[in-house]
Protein backbone atom coordinates (compact mmCIF):
# COMPACT_ATOMS: atom_id res chain seq x y z
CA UNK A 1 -4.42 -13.96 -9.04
CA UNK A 2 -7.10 -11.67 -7.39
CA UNK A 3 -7.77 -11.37 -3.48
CA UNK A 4 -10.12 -10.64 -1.11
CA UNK A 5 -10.13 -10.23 2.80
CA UNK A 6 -13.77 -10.85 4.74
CA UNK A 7 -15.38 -8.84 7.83
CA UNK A 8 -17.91 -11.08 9.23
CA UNK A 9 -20.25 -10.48 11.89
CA UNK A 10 -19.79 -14.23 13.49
CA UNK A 11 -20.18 -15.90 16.73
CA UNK A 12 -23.08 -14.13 18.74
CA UNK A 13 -26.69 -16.24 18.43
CA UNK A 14 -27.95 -12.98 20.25
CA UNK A 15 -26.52 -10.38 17.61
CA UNK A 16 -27.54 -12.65 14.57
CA UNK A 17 -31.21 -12.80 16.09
CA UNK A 18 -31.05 -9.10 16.11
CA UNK A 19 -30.28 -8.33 12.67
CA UNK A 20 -33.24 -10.93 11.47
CA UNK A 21 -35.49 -9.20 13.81
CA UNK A 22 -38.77 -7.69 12.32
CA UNK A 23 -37.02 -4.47 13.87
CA UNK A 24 -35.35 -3.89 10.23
CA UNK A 25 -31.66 -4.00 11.79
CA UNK A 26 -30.27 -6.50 9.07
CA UNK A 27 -31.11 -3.70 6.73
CA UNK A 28 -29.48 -1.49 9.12
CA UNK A 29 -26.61 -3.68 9.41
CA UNK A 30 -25.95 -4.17 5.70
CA UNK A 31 -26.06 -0.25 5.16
CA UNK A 32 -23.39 0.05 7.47
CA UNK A 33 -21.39 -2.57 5.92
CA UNK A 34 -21.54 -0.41 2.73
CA UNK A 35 -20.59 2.33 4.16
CA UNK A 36 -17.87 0.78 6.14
CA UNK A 37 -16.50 -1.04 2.99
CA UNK A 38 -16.41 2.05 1.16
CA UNK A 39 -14.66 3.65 3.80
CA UNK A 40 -11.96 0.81 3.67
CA UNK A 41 -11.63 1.27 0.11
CA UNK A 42 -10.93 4.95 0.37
CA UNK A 43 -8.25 4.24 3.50
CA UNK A 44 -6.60 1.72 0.97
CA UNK A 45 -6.63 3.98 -2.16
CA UNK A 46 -5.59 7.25 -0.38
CA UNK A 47 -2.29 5.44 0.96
CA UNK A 48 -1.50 3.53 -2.09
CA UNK A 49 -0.48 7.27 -3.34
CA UNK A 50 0.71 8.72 -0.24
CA UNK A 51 3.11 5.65 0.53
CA UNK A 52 6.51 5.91 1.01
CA UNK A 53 9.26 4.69 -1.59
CA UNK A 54 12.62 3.72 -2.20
CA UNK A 55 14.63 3.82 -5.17
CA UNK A 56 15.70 1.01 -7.19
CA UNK A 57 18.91 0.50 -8.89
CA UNK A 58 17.62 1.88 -12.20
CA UNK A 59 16.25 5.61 -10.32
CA UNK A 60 12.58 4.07 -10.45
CA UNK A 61 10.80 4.43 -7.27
CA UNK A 62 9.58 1.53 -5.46
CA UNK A 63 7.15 0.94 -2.65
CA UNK A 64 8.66 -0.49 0.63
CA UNK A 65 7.65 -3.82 1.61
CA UNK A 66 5.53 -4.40 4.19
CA UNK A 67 3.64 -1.17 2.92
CA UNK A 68 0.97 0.15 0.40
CA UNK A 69 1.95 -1.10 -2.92
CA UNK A 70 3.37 2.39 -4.92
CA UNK A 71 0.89 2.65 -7.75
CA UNK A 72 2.40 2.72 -11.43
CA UNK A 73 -0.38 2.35 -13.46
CA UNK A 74 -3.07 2.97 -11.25
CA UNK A 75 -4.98 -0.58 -12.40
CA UNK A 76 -4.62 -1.54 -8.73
CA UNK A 77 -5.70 0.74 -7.27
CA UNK A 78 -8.67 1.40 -9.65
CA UNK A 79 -9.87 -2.28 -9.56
CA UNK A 80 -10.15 -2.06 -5.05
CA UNK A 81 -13.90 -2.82 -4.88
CA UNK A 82 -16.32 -4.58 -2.36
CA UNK A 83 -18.99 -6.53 -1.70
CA UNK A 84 -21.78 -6.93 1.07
CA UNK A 85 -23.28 -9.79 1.77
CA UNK A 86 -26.35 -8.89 3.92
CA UNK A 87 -25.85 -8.33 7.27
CA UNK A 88 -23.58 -11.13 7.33
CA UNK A 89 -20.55 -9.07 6.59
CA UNK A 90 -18.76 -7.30 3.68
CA UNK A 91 -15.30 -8.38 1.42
CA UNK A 92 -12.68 -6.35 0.01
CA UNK A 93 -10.67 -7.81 -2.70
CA UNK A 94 -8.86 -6.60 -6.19
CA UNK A 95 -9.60 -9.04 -9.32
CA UNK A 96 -6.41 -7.80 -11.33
CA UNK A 97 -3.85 -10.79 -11.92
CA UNK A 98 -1.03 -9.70 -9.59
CA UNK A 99 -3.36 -8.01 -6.55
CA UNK A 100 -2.61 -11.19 -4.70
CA UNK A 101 1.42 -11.51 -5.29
CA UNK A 102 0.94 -7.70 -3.85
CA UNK A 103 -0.75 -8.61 -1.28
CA UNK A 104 0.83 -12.35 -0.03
CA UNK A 105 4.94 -11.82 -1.64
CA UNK A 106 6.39 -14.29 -3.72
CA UNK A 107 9.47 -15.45 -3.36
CA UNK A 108 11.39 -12.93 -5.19
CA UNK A 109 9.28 -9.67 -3.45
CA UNK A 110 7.97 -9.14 0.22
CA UNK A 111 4.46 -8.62 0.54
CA UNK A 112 2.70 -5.28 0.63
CA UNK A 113 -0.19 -6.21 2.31
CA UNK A 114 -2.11 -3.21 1.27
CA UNK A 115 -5.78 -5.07 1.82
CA UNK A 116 -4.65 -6.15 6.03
CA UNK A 117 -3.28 -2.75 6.70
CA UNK A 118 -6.53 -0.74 5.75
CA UNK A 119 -8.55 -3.49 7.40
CA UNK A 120 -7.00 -3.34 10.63
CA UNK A 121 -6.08 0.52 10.16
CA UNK A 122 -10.00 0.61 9.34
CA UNK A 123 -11.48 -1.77 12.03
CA UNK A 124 -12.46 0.75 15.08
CA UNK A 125 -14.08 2.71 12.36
CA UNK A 126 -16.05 0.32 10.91
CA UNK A 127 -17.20 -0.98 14.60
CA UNK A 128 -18.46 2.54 15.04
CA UNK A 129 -20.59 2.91 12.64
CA UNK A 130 -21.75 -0.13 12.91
CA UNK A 131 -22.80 0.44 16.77
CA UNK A 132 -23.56 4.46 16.29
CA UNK A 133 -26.20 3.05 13.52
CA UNK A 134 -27.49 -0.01 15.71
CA UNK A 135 -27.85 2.42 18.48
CA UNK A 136 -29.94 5.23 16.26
CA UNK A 137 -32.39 2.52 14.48
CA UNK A 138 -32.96 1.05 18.30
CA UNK A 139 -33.54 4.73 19.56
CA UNK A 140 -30.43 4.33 22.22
């Protein structure tokens, strides 16, 4: 079961009239998004290996829940990617079979939510560069 979280630039007439301006700031828009995603993807990857653990009955370590998922095999990790779709906004997601009992829990394991907490960790970052770049390509 993959997953995917969205970050969508929604509910402003005046911004979405500005990024399908003949000024060029969609394109502006959806280079940020790349970089922003990438940036995400980074945050995510980085703390998958830097997470804390606990260990199990059998001595193997374990990540905690409510935390970045410990990798074992590094497939997670490895298969965080993202997508941009125009200026519209950008989507993490993972496409391996268990990202999304990771993610959500199942009813034998708490979640580790590892795509929310680099989102939000990530947000003021990615609204940033989004307004540093707006600001440069309008010559603020």
């Amino acid at each position: 079961m993959g997953v995917g979280l969205e970050y969508k630039l929604e509910g402003s007439e005046h911004l979405k009239k500005l990024a399908t301006s003949t000024h060029g700031l969609g394109r502006v828009v959806q280079v940020s998004w790349h970089v922003a995603a990438k940036y995400i993807v980074n945050y995510i990857t980085s703390h998958m290996y830097s997470t804390g653990t606990q260990i199990d009955a059998s001595g193997t370590p374990r990540s905690l829940p409510g935390g970045f998922p410990r990798p074992q095999t590094g497939n997670l990790a490895s298969s965080i990617s993202y997508s941009v779709y125009g200026w519209q906004g950008f989507e993490i997601y993972s496409n391996v079979s268990y990202a999304g009992y990771l993610q959500t829990g199942t009813g034998n394991m708490e979640a580790r939510p590892y795509l929310t907490l680099g989102m939000e960790a990530s947000l003021v970052k990615v609204e940033q560069m989004l307004l540093k770049n707006l600001m440069k390509a309008l010559n603020v």
